[in-house]
C-alpha atoms as a PDB file:
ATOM      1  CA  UNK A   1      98.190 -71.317  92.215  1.00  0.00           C
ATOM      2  CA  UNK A   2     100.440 -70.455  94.907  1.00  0.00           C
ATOM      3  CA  UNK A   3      98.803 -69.689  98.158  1.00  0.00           C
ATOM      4  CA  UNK A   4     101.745 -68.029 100.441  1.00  0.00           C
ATOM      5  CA  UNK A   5     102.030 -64.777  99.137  1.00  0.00           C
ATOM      6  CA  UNK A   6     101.530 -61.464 101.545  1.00  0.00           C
ATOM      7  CA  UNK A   7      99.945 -59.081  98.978  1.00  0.00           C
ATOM      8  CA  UNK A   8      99.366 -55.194  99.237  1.00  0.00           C
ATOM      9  CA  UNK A   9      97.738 -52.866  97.355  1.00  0.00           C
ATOM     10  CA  UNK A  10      98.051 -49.448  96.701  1.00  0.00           C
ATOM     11  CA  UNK A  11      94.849 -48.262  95.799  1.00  0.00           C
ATOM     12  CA  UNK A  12      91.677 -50.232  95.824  1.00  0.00           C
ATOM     13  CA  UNK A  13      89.477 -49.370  93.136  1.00  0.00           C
ATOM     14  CA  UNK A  14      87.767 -51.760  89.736  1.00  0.00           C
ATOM     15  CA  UNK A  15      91.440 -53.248  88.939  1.00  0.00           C
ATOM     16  CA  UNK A  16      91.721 -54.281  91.980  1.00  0.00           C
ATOM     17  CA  UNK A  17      88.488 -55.302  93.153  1.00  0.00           C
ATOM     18  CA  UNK A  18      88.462 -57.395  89.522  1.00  0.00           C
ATOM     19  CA  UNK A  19      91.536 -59.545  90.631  1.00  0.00           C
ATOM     20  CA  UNK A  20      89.839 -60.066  93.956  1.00  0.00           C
ATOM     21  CA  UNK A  21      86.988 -60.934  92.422  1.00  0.00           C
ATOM     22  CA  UNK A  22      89.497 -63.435  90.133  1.00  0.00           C
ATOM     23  CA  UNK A  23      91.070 -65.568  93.160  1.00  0.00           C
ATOM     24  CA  UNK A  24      87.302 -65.798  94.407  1.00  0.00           C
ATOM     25  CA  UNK A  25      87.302 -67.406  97.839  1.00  0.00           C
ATOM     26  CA  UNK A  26      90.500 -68.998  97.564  1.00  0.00           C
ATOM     27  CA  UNK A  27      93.308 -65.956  97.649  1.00  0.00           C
ATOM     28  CA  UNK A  28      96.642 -65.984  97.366  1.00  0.00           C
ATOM     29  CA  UNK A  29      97.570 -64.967 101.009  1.00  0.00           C
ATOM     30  CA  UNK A  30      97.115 -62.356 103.328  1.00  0.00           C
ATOM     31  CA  UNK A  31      96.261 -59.475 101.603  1.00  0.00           C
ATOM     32  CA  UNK A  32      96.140 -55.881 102.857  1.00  0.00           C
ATOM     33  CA  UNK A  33      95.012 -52.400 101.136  1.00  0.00           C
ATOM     34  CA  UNK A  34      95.617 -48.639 101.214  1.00  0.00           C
ATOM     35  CA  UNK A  35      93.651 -46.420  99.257  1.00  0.00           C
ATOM     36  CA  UNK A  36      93.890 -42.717  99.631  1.00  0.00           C
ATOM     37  CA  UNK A  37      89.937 -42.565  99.759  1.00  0.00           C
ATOM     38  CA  UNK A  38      90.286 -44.438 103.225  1.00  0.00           C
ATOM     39  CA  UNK A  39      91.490 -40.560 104.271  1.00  0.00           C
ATOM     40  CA  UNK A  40      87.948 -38.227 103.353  1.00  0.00           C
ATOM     41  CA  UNK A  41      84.810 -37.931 102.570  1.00  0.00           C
ATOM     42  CA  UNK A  42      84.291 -41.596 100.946  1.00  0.00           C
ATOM     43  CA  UNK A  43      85.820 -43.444 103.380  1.00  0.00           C
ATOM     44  CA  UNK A  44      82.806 -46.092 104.314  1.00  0.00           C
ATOM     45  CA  UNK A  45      82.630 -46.673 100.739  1.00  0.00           C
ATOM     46  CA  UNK A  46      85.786 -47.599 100.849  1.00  0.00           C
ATOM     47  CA  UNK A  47      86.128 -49.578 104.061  1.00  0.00           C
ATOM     48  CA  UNK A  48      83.258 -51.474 102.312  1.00  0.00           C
ATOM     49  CA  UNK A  49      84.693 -52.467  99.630  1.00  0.00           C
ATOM     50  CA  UNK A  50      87.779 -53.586 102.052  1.00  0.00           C
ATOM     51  CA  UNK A  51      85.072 -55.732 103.582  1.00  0.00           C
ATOM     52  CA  UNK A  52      83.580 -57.349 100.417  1.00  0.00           C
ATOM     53  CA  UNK A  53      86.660 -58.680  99.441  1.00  0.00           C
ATOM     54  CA  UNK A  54      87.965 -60.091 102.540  1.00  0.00           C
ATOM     55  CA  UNK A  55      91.080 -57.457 102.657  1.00  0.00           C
ATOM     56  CA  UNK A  56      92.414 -55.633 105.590  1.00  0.00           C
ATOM     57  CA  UNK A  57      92.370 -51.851 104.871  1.00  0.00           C
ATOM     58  CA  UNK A  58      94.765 -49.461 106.125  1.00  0.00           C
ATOM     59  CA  UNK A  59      94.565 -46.190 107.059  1.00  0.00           C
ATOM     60  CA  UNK A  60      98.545 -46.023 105.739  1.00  0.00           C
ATOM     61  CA  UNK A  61     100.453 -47.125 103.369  1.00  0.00           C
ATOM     62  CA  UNK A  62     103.331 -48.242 105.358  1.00  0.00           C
ATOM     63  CA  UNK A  63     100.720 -50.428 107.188  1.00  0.00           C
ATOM     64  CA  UNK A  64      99.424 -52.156 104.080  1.00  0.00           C
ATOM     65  CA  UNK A  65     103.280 -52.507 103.043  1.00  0.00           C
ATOM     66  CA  UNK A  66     104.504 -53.911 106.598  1.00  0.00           C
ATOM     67  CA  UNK A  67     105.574 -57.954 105.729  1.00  0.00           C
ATOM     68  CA  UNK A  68     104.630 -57.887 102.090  1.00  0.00           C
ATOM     69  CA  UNK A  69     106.270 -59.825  99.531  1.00  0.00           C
ATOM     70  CA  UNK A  70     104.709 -57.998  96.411  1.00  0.00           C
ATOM     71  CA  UNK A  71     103.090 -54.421  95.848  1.00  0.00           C
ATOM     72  CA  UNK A  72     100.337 -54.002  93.187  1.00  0.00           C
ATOM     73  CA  UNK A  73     100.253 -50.109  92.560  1.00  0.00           C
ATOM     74  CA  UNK A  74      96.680 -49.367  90.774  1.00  0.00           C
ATOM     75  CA  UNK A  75      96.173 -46.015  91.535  1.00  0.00           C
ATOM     76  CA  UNK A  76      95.066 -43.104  89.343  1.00  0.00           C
ATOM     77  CA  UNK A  77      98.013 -42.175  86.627  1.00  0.00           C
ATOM     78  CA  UNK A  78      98.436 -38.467  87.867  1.00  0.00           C
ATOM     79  CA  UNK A  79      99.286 -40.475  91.454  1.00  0.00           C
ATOM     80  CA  UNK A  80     101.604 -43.063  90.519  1.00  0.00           C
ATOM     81  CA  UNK A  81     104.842 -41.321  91.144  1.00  0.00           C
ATOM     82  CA  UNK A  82     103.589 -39.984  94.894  1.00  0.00           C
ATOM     83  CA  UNK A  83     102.343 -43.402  95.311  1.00  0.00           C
ATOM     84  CA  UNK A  84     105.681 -44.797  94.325  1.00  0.00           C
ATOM     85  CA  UNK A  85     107.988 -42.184  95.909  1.00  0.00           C
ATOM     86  CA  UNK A  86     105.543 -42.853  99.401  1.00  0.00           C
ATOM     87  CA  UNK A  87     105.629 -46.439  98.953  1.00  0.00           C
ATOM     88  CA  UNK A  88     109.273 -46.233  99.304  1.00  0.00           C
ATOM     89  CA  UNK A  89     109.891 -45.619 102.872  1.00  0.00           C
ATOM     90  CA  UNK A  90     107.320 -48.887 104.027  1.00  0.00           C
ATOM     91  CA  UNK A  91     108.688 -51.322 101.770  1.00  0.00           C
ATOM     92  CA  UNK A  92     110.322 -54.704 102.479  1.00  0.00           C
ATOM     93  CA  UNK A  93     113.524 -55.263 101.260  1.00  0.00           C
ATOM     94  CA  UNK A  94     113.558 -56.977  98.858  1.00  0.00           C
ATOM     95  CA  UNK A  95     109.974 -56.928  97.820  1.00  0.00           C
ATOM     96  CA  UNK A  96     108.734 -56.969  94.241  1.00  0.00           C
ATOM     97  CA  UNK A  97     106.448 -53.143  93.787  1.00  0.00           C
ATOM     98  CA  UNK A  98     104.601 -53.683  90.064  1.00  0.00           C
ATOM     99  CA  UNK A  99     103.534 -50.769  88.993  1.00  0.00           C
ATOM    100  CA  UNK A 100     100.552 -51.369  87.290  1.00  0.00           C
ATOM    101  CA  UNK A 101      99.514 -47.964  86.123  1.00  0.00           C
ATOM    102  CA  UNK A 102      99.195 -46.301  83.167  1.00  0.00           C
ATOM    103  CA  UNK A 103     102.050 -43.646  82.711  1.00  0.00           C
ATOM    104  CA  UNK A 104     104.559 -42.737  80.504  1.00  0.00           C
ATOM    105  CA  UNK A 105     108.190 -44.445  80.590  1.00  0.00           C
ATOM    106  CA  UNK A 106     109.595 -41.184  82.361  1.00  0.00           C
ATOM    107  CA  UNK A 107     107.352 -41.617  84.870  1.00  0.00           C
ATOM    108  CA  UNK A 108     108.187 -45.010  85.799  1.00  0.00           C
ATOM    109  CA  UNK A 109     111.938 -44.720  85.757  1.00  0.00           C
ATOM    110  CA  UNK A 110     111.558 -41.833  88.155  1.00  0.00           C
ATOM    111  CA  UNK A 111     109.003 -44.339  90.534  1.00  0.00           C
ATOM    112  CA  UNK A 112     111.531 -47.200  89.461  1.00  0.00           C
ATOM    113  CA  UNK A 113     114.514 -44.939  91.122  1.00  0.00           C
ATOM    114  CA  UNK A 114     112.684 -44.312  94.027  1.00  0.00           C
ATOM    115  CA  UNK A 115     111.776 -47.817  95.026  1.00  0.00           C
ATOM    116  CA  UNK A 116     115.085 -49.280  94.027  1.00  0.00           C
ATOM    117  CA  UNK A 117     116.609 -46.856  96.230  1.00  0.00           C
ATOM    118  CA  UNK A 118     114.580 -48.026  99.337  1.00  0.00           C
ATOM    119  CA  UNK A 119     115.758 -51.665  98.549  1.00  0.00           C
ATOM    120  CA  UNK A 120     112.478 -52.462  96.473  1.00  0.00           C
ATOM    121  CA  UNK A 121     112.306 -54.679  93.363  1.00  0.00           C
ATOM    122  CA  UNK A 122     110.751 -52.491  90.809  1.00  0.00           C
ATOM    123  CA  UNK A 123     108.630 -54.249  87.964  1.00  0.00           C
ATOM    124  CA  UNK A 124     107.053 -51.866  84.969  1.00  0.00           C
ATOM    125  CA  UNK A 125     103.586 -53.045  84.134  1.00  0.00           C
ATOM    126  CA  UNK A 126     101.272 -52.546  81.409  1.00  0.00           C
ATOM    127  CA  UNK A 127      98.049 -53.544  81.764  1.00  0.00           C
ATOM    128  CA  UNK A 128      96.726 -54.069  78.379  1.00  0.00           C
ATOM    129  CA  UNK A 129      93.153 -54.729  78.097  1.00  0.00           C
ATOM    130  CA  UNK A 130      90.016 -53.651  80.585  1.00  0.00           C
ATOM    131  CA  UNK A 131      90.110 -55.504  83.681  1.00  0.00           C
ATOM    132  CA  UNK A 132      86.490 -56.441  83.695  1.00  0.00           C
ATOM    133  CA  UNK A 133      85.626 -59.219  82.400  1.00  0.00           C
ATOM    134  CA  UNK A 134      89.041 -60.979  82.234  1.00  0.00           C
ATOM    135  CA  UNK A 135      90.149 -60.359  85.491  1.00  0.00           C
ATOM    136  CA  UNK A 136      93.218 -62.236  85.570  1.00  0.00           C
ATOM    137  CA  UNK A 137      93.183 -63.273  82.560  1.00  0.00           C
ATOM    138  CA  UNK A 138      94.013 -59.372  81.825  1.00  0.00           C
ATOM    139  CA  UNK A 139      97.189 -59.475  79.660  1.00  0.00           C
ATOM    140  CA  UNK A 140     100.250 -58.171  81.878  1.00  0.00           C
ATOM    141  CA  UNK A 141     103.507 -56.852  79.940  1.00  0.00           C
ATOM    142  CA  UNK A 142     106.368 -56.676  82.169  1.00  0.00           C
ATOM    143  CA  UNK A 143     109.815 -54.882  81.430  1.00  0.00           C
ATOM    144  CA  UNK A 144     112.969 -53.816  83.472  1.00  0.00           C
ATOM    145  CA  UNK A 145     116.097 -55.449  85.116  1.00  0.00           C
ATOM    146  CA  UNK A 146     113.859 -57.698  87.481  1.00  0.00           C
ATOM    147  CA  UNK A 147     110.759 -58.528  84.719  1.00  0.00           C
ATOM    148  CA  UNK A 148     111.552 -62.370  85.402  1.00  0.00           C
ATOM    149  CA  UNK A 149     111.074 -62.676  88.768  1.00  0.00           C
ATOM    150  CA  UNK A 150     108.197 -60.573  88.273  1.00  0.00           C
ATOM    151  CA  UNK A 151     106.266 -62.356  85.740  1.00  0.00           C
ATOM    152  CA  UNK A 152     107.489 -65.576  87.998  1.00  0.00           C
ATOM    153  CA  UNK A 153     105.084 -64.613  90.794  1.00  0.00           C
ATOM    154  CA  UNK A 154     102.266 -62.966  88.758  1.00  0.00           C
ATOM    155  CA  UNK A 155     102.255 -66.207  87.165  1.00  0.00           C
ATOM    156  CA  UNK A 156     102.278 -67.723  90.763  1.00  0.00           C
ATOM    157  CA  UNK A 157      99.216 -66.114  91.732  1.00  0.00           C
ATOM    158  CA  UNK A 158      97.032 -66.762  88.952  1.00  0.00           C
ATOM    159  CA  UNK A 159      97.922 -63.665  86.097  1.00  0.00           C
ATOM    160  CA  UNK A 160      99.052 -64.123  82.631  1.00  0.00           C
ATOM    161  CA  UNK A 161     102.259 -62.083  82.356  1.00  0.00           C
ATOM    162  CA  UNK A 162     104.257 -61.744  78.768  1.00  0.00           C
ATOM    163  CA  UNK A 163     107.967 -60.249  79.659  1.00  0.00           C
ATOM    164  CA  UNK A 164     108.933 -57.503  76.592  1.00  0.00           C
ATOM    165  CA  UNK A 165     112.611 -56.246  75.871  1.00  0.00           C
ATOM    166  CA  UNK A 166     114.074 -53.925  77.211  1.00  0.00           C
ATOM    167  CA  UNK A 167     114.516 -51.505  80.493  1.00  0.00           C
ATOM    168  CA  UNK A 168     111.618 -49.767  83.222  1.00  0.00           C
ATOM    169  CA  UNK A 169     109.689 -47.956  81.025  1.00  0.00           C
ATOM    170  CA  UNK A 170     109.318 -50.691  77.651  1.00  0.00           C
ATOM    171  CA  UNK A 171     106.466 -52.019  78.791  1.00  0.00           C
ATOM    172  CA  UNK A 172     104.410 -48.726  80.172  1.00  0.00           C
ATOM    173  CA  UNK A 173     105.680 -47.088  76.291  1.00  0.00           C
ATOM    174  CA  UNK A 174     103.656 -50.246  74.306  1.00  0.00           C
ATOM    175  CA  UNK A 175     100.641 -49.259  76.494  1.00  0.00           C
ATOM    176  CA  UNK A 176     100.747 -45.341  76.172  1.00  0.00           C
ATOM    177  CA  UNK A 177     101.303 -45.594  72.313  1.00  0.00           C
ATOM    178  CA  UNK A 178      99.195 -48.082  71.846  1.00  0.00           C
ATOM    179  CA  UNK A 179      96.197 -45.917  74.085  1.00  0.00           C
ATOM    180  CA  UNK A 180      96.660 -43.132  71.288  1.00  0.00           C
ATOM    181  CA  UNK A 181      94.589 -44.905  68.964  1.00  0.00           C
ATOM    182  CA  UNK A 182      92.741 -46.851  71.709  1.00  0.00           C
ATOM    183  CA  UNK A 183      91.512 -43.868  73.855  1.00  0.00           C
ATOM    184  CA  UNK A 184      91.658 -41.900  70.710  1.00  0.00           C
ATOM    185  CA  UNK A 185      89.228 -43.818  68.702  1.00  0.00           C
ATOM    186  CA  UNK A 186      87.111 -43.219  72.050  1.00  0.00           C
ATOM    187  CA  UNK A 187      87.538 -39.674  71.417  1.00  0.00           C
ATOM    188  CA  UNK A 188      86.915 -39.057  67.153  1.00  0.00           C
ATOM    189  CA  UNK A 189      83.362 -41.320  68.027  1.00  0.00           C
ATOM    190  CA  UNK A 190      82.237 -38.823  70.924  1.00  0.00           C
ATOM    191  CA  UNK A 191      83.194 -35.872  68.111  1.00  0.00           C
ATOM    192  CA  UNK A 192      81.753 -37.413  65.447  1.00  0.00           C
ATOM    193  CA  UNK A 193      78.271 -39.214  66.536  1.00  0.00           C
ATOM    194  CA  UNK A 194      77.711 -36.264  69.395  1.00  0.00           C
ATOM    195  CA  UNK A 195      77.515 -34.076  66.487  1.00  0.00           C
ATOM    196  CA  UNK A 196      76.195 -35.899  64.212  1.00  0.00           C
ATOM    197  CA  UNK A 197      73.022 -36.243  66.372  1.00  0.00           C
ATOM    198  CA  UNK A 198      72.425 -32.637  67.607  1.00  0.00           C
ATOM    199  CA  UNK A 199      72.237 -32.236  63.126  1.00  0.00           C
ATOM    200  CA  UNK A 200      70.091 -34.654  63.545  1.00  0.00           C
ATOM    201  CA  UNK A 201      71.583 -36.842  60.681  1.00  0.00           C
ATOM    202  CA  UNK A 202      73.369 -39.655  62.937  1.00  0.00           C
ATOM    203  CA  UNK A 203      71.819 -42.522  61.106  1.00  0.00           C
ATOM    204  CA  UNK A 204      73.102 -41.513  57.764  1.00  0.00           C
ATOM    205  CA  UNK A 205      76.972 -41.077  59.294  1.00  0.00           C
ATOM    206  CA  UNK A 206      76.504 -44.677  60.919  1.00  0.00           C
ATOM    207  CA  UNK A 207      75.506 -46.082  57.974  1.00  0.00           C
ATOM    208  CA  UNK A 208      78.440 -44.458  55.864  1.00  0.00           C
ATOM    209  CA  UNK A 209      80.890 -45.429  58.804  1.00  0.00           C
ATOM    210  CA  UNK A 210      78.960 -49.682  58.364  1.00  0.00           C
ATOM    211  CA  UNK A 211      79.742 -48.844  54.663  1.00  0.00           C
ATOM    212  CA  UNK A 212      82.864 -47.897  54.789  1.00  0.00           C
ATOM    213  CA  UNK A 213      84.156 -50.787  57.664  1.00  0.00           C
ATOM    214  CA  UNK A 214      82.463 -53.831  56.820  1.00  0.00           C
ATOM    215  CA  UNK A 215      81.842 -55.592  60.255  1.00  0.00           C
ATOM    216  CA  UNK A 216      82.901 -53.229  62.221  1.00  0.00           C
ATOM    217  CA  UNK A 217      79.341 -52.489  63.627  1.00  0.00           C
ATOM    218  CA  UNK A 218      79.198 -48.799  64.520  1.00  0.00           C
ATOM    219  CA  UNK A 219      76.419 -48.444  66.684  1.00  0.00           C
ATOM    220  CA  UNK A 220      77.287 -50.656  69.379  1.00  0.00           C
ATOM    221  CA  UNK A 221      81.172 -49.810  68.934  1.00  0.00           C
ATOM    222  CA  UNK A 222      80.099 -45.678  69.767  1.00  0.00           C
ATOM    223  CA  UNK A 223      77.591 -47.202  72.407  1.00  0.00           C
ATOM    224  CA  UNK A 224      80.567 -48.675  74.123  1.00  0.00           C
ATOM    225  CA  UNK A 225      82.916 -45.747  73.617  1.00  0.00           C
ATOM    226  CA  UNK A 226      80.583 -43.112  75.118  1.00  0.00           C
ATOM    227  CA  UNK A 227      79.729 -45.175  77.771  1.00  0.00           C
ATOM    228  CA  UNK A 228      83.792 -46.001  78.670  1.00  0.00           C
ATOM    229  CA  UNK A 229      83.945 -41.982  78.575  1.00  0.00           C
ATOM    230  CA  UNK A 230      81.641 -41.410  80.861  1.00  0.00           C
ATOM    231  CA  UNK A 231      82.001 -43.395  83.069  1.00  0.00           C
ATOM    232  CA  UNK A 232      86.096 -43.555  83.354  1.00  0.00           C
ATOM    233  CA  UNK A 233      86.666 -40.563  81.401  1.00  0.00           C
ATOM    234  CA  UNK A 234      88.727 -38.396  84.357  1.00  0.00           C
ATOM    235  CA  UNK A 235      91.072 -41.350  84.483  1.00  0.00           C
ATOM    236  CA  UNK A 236      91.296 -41.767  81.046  1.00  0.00           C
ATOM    237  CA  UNK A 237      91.929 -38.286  80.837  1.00  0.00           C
ATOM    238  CA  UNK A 238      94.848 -39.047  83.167  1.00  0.00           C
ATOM    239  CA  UNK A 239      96.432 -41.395  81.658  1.00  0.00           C
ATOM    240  CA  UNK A 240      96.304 -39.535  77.758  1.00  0.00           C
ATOM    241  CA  UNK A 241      98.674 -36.997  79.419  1.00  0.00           C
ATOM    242  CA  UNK A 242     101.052 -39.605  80.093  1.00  0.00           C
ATOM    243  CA  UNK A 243     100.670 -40.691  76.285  1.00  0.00           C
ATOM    244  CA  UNK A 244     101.187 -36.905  75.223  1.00  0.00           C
ATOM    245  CA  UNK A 245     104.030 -36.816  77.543  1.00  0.00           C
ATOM    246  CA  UNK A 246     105.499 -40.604  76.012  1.00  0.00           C
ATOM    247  CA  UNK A 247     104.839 -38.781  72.360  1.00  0.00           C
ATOM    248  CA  UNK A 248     106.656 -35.752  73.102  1.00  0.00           C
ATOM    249  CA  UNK A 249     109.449 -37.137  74.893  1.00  0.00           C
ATOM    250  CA  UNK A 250     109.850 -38.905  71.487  1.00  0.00           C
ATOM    251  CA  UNK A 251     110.110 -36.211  69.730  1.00  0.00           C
ATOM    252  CA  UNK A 252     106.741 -36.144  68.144  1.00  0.00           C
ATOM    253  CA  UNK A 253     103.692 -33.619  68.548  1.00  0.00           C
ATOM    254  CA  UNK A 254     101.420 -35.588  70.631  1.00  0.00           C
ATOM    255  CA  UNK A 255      98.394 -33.342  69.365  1.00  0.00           C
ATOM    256  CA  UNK A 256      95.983 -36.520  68.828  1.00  0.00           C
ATOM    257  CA  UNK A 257      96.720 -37.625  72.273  1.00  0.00           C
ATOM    258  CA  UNK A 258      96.267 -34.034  73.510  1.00  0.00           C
ATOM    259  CA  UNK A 259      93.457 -33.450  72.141  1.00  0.00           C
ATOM    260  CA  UNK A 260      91.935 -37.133  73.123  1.00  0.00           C
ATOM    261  CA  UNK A 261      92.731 -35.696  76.541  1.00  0.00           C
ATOM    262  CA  UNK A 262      90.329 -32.544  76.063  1.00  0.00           C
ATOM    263  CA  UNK A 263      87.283 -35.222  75.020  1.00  0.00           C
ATOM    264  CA  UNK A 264      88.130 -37.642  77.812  1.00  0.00           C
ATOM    265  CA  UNK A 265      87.888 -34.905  80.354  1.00  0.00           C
ATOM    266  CA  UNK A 266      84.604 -33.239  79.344  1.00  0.00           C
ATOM    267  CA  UNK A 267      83.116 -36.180  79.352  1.00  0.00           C
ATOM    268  CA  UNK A 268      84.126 -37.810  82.468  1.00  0.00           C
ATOM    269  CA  UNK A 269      83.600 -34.139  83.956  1.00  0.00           C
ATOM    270  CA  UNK A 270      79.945 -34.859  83.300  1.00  0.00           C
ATOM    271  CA  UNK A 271      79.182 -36.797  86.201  1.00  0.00           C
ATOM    272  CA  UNK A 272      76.005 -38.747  84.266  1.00  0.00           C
ATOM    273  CA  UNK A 273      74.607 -41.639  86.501  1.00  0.00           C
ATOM    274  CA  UNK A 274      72.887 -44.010  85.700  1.00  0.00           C
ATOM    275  CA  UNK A 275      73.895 -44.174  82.016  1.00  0.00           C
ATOM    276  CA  UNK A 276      70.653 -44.083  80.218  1.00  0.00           C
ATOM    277  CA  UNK A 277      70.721 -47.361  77.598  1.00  0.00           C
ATOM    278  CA  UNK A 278      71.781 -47.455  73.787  1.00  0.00           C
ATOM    279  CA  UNK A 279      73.703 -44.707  71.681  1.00  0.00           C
ATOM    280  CA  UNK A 280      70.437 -42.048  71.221  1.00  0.00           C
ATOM    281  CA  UNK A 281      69.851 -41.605  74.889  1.00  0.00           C
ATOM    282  CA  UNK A 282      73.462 -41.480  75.807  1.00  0.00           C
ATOM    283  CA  UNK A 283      73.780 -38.501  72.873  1.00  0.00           C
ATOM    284  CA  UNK A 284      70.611 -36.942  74.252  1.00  0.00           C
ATOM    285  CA  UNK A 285      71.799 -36.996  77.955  1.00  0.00           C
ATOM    286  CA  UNK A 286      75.374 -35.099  76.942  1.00  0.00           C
ATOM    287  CA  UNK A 287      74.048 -32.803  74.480  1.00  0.00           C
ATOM    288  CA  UNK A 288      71.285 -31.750  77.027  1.00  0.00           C
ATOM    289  CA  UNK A 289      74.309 -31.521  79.755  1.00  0.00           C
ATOM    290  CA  UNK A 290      76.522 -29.450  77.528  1.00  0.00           C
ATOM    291  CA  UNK A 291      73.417 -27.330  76.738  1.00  0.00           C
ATOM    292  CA  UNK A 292      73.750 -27.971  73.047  1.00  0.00           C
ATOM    293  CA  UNK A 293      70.594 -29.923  72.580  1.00  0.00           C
ATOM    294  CA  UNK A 294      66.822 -29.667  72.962  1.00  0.00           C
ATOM    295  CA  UNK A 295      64.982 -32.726  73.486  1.00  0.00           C
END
């Protein structure tokens, strides 16, 4: 792994915490951080984490951005474009920005035009799988006029990086399609199983659903859902408007993802911590929350 990179990252939450946590004790350079948390109420938190990880926070972007080679933008999807369009005026020239969030193609050709414009090398990311527990071993789809030297130096620094056809905005449409049924699946499992236990009759829909998907194990499948909603449902929530905004710029309805959006929200709007343990108590806890259930 190559070991004379200057890194920065915009926004320093689980993604990138994980690939911290990935190069270990042994990064790839000098890394610096800006997150927009650094600003309010949750700023020792944040410095914290700064500290845990051996990176030097900012309190500005252009700070983090002063002498790096390569950006990693992994900030919430309804920020991306601000953080690109800010980005913009800090960057090196010729630096390589990845924008690692999930949005919808539009959204990264308008980032893409902003950091081009400022003499930035724009890469489209897609981040295709949860970032805990590969890490870097997270698949990376790249896309856009300078995807080569982008997977070059992901590769560089330890990620696995698959370059897809096409221009800014290939990559980012595979991921927001492709969340439709992910996030979605989320979504008709909170619907179904939430309900199906205030009726009191979840055991006979879970073993219908085992019936009817051999293998698929229900139970711990909705256990994992519910939990992903709650816990990252805002962001989730977040990023399914970029999928309804993908689908309708296609030309399609985008009522799945729209809807996917509604359950993502409610849940993550829930605020439930600690998660109690197992698929029951999880039920029990939002149905008591939402007032629709008596335990």
């Amino acid at each position: 792994m190559d070991r004379a990179v200057s890194l920065a990252f915009i926004g320093f939450g689980e993604a990138a915490q994980a690939f911290c946590e990935g190069w270990g004790a042994q990064p790839p350079g000098a890394i610096r951080a800006f997150d927009i948390k650094t600003e309010g109420a949750a700023a020792v938190a944040k410095r914290a984490d700064y500290a845990r990880w051996q990176v030097t926070g900012c309190d500005r972007a252009a700070d983090a951005l002063r002498g790096a080679g390569a950006v990693l933008s992994l900030v919430t999807a309804d920020q991306a474009l601000a953080a690109a369009s800010d980005a913009a005026a800090g960057l090196e020239p010729g630096s390589l920005f990845f924008d690692m969030n999930s949005v919808a193609p539009e959204t990264k050709r308008a980032a893409a035009a902003a950091i081009e414009a400022a003499g930035g090398r724009y890469v489209d990311v897609a981040v295709m799988a949860p970032v805990r527990p590969a890490l870097l071993s997270v698949p990376l789809l790249v896309a856009g006029p300078h995807a080569g030297a982008g997977r070059a130096l992901l590769e560089r620094i330890g990620f696995q990086a698959r370059v897809v056809p096409g221009e800014v905005g290939a990559a980012s449409a595979i991921k927001m399609l492709r969340s439709i049924v992910i996030k979605g699946l989320e979504a008709l499992t909170a619907e179904c199983l939430l309900s199906a236990r205030a009726a009191g009759v979840e055991e006979e829909v879970l073993a219908s659903l085992d019936a009817s998907f051999p293998g698929w194990d229900w139970r711990t499948r909705a256990d994992y859902n519910l939990d992903r909603m709650l816990v990252h449902g805002l962001r989730r929530a977040a990023e399914m408007r970029e999928s309804a905004a993908t689908v309708a710029g296609l030309g399609q309805s985008g009522a799945m993802a729209a809807a996917t959006v509604d359950w993502q929200h409610r849940l993550g709007s829930l605020g439930l911590s600690p998660l109690p343990e197992g698929l029951a108590a999880k039920a029990d806890a939002v149905l008591a929350a939402t007032g629709k259930h008596d335990q």
